[in-house]
N, C-alpha and C. Protein backbone atom coordinates (compact mmCIF):
# COMPACT_ATOMS: atom_id res chain seq x y z
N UNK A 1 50.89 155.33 -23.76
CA UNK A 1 51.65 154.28 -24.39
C UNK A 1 50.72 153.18 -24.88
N UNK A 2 50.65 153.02 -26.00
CA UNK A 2 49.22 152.16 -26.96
C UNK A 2 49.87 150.93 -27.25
N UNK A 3 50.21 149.62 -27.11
CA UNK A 3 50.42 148.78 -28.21
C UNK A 3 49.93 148.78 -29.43
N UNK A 4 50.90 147.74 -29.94
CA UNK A 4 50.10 147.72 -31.65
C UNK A 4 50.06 146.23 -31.14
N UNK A 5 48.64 145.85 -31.80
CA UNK A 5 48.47 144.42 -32.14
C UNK A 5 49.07 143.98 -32.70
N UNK A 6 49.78 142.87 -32.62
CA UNK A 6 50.42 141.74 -33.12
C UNK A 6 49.39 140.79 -33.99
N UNK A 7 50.21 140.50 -35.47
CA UNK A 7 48.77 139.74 -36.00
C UNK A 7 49.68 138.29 -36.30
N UNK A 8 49.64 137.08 -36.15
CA UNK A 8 49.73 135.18 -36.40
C UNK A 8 49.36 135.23 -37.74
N UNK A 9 50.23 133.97 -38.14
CA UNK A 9 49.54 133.55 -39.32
C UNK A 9 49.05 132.14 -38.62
N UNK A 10 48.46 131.31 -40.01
CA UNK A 10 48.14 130.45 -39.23
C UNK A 10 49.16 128.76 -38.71
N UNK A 11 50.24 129.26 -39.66
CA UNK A 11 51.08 128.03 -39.56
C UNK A 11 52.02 128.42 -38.03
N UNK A 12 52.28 129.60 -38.02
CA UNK A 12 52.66 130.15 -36.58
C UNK A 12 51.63 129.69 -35.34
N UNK A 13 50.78 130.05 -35.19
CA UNK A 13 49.30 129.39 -34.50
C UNK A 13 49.56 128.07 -34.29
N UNK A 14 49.50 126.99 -35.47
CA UNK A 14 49.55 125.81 -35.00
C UNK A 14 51.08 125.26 -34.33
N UNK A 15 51.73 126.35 -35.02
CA UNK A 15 53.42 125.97 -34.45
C UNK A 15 53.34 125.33 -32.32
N UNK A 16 52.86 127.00 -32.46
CA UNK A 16 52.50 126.93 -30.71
C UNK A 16 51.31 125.99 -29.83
N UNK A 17 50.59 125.23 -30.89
CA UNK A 17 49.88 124.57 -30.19
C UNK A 17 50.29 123.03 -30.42
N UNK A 18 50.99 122.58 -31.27
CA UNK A 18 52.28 121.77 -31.36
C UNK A 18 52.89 121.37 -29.77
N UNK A 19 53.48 122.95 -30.05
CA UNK A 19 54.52 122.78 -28.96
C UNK A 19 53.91 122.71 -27.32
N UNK A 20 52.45 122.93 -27.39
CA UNK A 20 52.01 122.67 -25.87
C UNK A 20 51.32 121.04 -25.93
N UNK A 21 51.12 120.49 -27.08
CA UNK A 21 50.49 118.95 -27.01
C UNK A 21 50.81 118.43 -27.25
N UNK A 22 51.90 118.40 -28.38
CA UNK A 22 53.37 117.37 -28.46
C UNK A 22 54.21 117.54 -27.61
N UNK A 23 54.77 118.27 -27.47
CA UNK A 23 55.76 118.43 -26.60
C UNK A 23 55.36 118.44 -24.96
N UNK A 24 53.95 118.74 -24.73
CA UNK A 24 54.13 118.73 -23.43
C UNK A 24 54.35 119.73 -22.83
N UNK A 25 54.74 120.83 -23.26
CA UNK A 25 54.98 122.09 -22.69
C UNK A 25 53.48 122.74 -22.26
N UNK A 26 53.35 123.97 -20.88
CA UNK A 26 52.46 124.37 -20.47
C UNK A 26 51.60 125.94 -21.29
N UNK A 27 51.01 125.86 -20.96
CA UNK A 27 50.40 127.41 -21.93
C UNK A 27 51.17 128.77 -21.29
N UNK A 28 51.49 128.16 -19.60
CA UNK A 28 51.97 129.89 -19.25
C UNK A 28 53.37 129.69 -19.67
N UNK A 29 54.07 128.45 -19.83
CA UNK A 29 55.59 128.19 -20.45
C UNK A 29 55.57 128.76 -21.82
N UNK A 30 55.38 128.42 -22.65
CA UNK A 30 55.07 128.76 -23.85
C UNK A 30 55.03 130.37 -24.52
N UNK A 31 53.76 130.72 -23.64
CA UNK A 31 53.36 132.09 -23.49
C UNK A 31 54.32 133.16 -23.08
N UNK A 32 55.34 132.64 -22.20
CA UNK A 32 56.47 133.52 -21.55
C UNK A 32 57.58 133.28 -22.03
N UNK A 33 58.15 132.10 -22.89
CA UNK A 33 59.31 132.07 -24.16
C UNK A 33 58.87 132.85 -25.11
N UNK A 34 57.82 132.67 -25.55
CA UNK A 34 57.43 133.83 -27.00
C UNK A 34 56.77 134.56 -27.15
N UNK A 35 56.48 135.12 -25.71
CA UNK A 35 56.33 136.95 -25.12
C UNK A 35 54.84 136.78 -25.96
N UNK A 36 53.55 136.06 -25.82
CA UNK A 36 52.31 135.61 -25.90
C UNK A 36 51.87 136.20 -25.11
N UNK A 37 50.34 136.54 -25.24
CA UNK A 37 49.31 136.53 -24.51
C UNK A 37 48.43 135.17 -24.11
N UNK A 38 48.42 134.87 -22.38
CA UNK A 38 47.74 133.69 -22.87
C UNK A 38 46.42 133.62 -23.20
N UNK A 39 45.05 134.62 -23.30
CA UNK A 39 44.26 134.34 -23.71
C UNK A 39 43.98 134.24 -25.54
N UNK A 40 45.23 134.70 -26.14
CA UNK A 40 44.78 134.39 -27.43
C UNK A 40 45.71 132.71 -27.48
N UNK A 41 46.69 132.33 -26.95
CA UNK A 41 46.63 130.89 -26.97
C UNK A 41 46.14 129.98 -26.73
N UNK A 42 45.33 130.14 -25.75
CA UNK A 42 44.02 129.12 -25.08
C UNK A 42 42.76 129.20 -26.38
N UNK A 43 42.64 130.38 -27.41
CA UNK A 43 42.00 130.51 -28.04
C UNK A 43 42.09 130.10 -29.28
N UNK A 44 43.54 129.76 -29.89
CA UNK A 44 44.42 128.78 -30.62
C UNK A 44 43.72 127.48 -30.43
N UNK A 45 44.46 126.98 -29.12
CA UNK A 45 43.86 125.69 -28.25
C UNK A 45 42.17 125.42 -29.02
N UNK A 46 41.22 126.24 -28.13
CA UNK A 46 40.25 125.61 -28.78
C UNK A 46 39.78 125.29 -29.88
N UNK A 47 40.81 126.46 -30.93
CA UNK A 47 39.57 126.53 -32.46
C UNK A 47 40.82 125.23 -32.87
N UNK A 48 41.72 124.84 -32.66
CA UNK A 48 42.37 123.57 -33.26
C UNK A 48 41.25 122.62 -32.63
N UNK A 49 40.98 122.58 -31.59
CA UNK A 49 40.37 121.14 -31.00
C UNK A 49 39.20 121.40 -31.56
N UNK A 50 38.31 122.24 -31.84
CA UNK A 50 36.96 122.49 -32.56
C UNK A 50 36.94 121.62 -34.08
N UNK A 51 37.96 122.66 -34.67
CA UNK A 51 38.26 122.07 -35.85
C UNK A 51 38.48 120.63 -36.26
N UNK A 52 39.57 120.16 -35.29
CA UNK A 52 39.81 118.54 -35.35
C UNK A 52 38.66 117.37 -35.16
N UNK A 53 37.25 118.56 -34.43
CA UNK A 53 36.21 117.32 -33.76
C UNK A 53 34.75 117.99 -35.10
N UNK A 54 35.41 118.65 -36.47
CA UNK A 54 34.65 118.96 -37.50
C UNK A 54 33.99 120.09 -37.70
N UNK A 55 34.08 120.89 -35.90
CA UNK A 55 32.90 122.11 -36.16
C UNK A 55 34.01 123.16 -36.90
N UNK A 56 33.60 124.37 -36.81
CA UNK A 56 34.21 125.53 -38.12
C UNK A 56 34.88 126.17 -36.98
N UNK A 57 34.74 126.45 -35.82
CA UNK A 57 35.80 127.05 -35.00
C UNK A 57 35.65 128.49 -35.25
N UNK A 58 36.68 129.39 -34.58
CA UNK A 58 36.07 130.53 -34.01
C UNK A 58 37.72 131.45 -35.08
N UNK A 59 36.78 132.25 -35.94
CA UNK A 59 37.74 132.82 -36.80
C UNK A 59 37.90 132.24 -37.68
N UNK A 60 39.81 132.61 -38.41
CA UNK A 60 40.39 132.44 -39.68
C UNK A 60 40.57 130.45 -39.12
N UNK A 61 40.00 129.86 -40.11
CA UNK A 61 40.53 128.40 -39.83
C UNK A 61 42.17 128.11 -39.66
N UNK A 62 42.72 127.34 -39.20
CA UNK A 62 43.89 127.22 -38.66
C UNK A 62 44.52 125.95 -39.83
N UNK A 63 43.95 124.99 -39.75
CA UNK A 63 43.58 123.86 -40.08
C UNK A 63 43.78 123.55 -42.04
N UNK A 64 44.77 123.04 -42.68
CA UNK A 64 44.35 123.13 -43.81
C UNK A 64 43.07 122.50 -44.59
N UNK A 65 42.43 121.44 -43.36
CA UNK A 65 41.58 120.45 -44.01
C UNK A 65 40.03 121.49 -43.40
N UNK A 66 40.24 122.77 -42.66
CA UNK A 66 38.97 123.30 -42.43
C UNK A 66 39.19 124.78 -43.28
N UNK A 67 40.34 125.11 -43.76
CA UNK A 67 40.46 125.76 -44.13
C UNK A 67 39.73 125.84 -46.37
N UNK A 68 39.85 124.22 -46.51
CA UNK A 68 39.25 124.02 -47.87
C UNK A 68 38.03 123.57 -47.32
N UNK A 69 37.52 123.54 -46.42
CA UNK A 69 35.84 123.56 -46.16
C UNK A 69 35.33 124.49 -46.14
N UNK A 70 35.77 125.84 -45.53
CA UNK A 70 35.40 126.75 -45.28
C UNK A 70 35.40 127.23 -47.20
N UNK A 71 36.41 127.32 -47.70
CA UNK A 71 36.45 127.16 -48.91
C UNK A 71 35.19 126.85 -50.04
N UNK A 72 34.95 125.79 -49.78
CA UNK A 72 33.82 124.73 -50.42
C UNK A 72 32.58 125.43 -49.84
N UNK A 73 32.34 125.66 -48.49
CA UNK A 73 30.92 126.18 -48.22
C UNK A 73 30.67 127.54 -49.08
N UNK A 74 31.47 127.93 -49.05
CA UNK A 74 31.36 129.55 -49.96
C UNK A 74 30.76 129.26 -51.09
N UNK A 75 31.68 128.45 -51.68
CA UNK A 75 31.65 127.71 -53.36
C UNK A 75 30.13 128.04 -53.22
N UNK A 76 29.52 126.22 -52.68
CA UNK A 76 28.39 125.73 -52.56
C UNK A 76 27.14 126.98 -52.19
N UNK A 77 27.41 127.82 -51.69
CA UNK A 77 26.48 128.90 -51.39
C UNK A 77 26.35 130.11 -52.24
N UNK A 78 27.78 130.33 -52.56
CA UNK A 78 27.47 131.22 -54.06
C UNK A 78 26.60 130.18 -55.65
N UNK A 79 26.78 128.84 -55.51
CA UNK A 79 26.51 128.21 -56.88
C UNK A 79 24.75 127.82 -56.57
N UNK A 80 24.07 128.01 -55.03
CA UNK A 80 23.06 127.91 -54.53
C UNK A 80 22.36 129.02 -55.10
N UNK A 81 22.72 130.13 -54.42
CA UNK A 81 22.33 131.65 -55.09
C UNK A 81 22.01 131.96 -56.78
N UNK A 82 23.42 131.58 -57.09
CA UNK A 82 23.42 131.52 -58.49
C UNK A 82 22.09 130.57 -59.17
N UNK A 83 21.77 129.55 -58.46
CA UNK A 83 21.02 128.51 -59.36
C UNK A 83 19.28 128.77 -59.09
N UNK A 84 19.08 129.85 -57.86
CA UNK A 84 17.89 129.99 -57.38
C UNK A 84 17.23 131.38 -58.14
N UNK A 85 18.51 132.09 -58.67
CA UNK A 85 18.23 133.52 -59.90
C UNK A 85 18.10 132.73 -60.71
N UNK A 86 18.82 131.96 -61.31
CA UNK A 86 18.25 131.31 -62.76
C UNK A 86 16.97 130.91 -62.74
N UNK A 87 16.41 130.06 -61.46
CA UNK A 87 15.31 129.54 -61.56
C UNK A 87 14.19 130.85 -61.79
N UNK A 88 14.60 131.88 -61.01
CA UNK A 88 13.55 132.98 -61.24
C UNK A 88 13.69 133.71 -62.44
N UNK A 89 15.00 133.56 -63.14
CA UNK A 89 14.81 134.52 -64.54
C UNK A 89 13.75 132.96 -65.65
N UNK A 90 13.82 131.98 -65.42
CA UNK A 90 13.83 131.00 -66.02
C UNK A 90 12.15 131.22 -65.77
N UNK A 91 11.51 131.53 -64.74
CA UNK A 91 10.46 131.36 -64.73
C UNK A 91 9.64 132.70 -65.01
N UNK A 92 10.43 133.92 -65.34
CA UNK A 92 10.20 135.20 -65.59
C UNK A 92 9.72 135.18 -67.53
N UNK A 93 11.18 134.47 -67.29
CA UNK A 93 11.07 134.38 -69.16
C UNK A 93 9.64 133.59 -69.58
N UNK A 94 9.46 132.49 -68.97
CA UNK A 94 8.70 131.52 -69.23
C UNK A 94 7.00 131.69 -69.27
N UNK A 95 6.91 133.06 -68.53
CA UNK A 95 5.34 133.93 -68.17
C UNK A 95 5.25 134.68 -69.46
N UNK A 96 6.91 135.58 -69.85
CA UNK A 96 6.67 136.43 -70.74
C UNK A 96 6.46 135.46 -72.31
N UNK A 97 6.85 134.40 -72.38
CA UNK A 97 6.55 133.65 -73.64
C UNK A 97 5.09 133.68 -74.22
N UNK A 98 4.29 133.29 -72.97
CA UNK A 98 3.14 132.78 -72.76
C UNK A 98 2.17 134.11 -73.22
């Protein structure tokens, strides 16, 4: 008898970590209304508190404001790449002129 993984999105994710720091409710409370595992909620738990204190956190960002960072670093690292080939075709061309 195999489970199937269960997969969160991420507005579900923060739903439940809401409901244990606003509300006050406990992780094994929580965990046992909505038939959870608690080690992937404790794991919720941290990558929100990661996220909130700026680092990138562990996985899919949760967070919409780490979620367009994570975003932006991509950007910034593909337009890095991109600008460090130009420099080498730029300096390829620039031998063959000569």
């Amino acid at each position: 008898m195999s489970q199937t993984r269960r997969a969160f999105d991420g507005s579900f994710k923060l739903q439940v970590v809401r409901m244990i720091k606003e509300q006050g409710l406990t992780v094994s409370q929580v965990c046992r209304d909505m038939n959870l595992g608690e080690t992937a909620v404790r794991r919720w738990l941290a990558q929100v508190d990661a996220e909130l204190l700026g680092q990138s956190g562990i996985g899919k960002p949760l967070t919409a404001e780490q979620q367009r960072i994570r975003h932006l670093e991509g950007e910034n690292r593909q337009l890095r790449q991109d600008n460090d080939l130009l420099k080498k075709a730029s300096a390829f061309f620039a031998r063959e002129l000569r």
